[in-house]
Protein backbone atom coordinates (compact mmCIF):
# COMPACT_ATOMS: atom_id res chain seq x y z
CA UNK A 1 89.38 -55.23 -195.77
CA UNK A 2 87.64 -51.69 -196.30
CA UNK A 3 90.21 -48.70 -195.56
CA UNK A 4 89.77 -47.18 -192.43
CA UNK A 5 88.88 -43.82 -191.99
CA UNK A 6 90.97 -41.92 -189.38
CA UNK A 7 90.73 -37.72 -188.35
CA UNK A 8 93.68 -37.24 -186.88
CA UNK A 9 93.10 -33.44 -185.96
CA UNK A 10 89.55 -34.04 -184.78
CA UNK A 11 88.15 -31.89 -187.20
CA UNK A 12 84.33 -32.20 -187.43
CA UNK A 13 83.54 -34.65 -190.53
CA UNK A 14 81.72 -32.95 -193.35
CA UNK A 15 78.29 -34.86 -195.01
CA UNK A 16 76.41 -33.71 -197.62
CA UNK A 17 72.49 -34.30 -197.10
CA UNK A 18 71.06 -34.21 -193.73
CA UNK A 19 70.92 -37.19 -190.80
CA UNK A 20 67.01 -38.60 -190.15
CA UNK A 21 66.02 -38.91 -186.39
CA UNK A 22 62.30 -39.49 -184.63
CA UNK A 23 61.00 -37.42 -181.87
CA UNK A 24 58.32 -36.89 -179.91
CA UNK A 25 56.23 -33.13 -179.72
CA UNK A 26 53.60 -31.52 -177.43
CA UNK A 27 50.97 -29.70 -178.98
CA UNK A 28 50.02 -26.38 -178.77
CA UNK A 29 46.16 -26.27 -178.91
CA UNK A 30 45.90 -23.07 -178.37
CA UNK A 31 45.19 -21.96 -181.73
CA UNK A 32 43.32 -22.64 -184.76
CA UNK A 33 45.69 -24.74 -186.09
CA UNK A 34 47.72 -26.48 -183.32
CA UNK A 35 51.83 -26.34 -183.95
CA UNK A 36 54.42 -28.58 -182.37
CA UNK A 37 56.55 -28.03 -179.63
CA UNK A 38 59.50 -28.83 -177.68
CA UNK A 39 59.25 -30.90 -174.96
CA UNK A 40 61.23 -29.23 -172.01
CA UNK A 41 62.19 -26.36 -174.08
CA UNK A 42 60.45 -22.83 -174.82
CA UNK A 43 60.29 -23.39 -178.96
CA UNK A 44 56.71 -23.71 -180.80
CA UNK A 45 58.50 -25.47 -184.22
CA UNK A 46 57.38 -24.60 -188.07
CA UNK A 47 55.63 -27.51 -189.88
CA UNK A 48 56.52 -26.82 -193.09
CA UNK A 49 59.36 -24.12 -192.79
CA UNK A 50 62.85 -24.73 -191.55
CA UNK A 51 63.53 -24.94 -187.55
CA UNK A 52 66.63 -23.66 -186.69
CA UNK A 53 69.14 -22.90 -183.46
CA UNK A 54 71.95 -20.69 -182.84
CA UNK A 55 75.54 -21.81 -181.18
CA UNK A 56 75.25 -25.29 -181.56
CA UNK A 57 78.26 -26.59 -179.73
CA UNK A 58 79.16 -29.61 -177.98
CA UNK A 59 79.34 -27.65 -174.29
CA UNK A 60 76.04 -26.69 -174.37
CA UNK A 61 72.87 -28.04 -174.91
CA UNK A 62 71.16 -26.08 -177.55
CA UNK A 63 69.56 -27.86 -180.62
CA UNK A 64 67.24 -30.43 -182.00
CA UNK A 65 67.20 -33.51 -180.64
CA UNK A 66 66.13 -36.61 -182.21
CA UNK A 67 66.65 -40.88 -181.75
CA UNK A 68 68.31 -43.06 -183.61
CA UNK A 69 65.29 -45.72 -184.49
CA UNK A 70 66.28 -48.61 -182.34
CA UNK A 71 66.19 -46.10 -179.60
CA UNK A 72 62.92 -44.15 -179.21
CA UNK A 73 61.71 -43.93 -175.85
CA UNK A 74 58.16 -43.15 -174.70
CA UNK A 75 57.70 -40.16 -173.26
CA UNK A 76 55.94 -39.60 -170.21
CA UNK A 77 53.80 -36.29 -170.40
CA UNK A 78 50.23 -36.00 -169.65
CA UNK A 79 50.06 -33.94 -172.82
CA UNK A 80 48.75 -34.54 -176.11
CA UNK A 81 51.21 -35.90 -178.40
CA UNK A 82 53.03 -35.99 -181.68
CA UNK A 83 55.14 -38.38 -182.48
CA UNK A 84 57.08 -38.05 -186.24
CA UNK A 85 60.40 -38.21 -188.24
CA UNK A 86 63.05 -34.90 -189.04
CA UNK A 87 65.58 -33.94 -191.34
CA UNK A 88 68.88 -33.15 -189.18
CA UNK A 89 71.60 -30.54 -190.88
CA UNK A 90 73.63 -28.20 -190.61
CA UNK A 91 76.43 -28.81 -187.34
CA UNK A 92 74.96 -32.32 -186.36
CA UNK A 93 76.00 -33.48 -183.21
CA UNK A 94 75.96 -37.52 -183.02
CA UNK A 95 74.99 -39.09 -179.27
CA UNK A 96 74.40 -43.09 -178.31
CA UNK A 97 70.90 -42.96 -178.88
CA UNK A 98 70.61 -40.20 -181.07
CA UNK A 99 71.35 -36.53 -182.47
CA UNK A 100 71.12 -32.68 -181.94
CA UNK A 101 71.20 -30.46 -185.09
CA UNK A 102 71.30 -26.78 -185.46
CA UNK A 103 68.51 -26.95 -188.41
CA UNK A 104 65.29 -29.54 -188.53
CA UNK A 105 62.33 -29.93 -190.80
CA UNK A 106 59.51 -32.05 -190.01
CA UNK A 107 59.52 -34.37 -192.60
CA UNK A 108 56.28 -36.73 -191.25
CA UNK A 109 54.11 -36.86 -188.16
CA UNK A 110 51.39 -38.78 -186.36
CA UNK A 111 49.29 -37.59 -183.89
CA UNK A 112 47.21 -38.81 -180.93
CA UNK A 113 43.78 -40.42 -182.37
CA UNK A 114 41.68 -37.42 -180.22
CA UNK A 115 43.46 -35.17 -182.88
CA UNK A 116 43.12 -36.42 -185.79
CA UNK A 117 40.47 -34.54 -186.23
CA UNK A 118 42.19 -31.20 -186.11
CA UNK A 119 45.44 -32.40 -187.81
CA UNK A 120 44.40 -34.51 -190.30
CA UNK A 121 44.53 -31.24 -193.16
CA UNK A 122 48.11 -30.75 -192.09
CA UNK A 123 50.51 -32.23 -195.31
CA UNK A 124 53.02 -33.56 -192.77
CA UNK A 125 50.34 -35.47 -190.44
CA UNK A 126 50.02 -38.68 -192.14
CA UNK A 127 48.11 -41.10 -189.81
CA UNK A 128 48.13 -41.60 -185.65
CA UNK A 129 50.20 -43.43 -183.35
CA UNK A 130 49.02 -46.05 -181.07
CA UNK A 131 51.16 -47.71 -178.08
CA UNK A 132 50.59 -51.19 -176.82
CA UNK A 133 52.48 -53.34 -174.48
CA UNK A 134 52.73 -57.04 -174.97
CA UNK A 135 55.19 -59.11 -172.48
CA UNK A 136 57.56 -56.69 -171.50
CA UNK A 137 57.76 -54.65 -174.57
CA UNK A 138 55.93 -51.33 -175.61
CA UNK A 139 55.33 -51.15 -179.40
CA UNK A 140 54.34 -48.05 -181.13
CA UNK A 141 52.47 -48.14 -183.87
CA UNK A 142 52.04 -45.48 -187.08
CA UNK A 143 48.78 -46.12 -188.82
CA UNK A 144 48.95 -44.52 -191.83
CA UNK A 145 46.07 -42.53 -193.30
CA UNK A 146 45.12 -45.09 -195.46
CA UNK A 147 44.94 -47.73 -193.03
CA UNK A 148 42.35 -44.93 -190.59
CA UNK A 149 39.47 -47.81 -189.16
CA UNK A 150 39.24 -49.60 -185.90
CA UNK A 151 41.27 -51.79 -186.98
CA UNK A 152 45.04 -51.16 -186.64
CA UNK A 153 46.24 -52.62 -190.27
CA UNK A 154 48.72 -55.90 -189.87
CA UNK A 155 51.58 -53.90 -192.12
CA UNK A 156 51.31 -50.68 -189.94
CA UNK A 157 55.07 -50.15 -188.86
CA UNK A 158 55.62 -51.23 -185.27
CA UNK A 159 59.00 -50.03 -183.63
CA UNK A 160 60.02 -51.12 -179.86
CA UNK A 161 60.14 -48.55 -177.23
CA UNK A 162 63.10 -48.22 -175.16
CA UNK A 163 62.60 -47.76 -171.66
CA UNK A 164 64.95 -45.36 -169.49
CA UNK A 165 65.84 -47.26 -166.53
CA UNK A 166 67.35 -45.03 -163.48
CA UNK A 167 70.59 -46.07 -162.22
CA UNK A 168 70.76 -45.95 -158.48
């Protein structure tokens, strides 16, 4: 039987190396070369540069948020959209279906196909995203930049999309 681990005093737990999480971006278009941003928060994030927050605490709800992989959601915003993977560290605060940091790099992203065009010289866009639904299930895919046709490539990863159901 492995030992247990127990924290008696509730102290946070200390990890070295950071936590990876997926999320979802708008795009600001606005300039030359478009950056990502929060959705439902004011903060226009760094590609290649750290991202970080101030007074992370577990009251309030400042930080980066990211899922866990078996649960992404789709988001519904009639925005363009970037869809990619993060770094999580420093004060990491763990939730059911996923985390808020207080420091995030964009390690890879994938944009909508109608911007590849402006994204594609960007080292952490690798490919687009496409989202089908078959039976009851919405699968995103990541095509890769290798694997750019009009074909979507049979080894492209595919990952289920959770959906939010409200409770009445």
């Amino acid at each position: 039987m492995p030992p247990q681990h127990t924290n008696p005093s509730n102290d946070p737990e200390v990890y070295v190396g950071y936590v990876t999480g997926w999320r979802w971006w708008l795009l600001d278009t606005t300039s030359k070369k478009p950056h990502p941003c929060s959705i439902g928060a004011p903060y226009r994030w760094e590609w290649a540069g750290e991202n970080s927050t101030s007074e992370l605490k577990l009251s309030n709800r400042r930080g980066f948020y990211a899922y866990k992989p078996a649960s992404i959601e789709r988001v519904g915003v009639d925005s363009t959209l970037l869809f990619g993977r993060v770094a999580l560290y420093g004060d990491v605060v763990v939730h059911k279906h996923g985390y808020r940091a207080e420091k995030a790099r964009i390690l890879d992203a994938w944009c909508a196909p109608e911007m590849w065009d402006r994204l594609s010289r960007v080292k952490q866009v690798k490919g687009t995203f496409d989202i089908k639904t078959t039976g009851d299930t919405e699968w995103l895919t990541l095509v890769t930049l290798a694997e750019q046709s009009d074909t979507i490539h049979s080894d492209s990863p595919k990952m289920p999309l959770r959906t939010r159901r409200k409770h009445l």
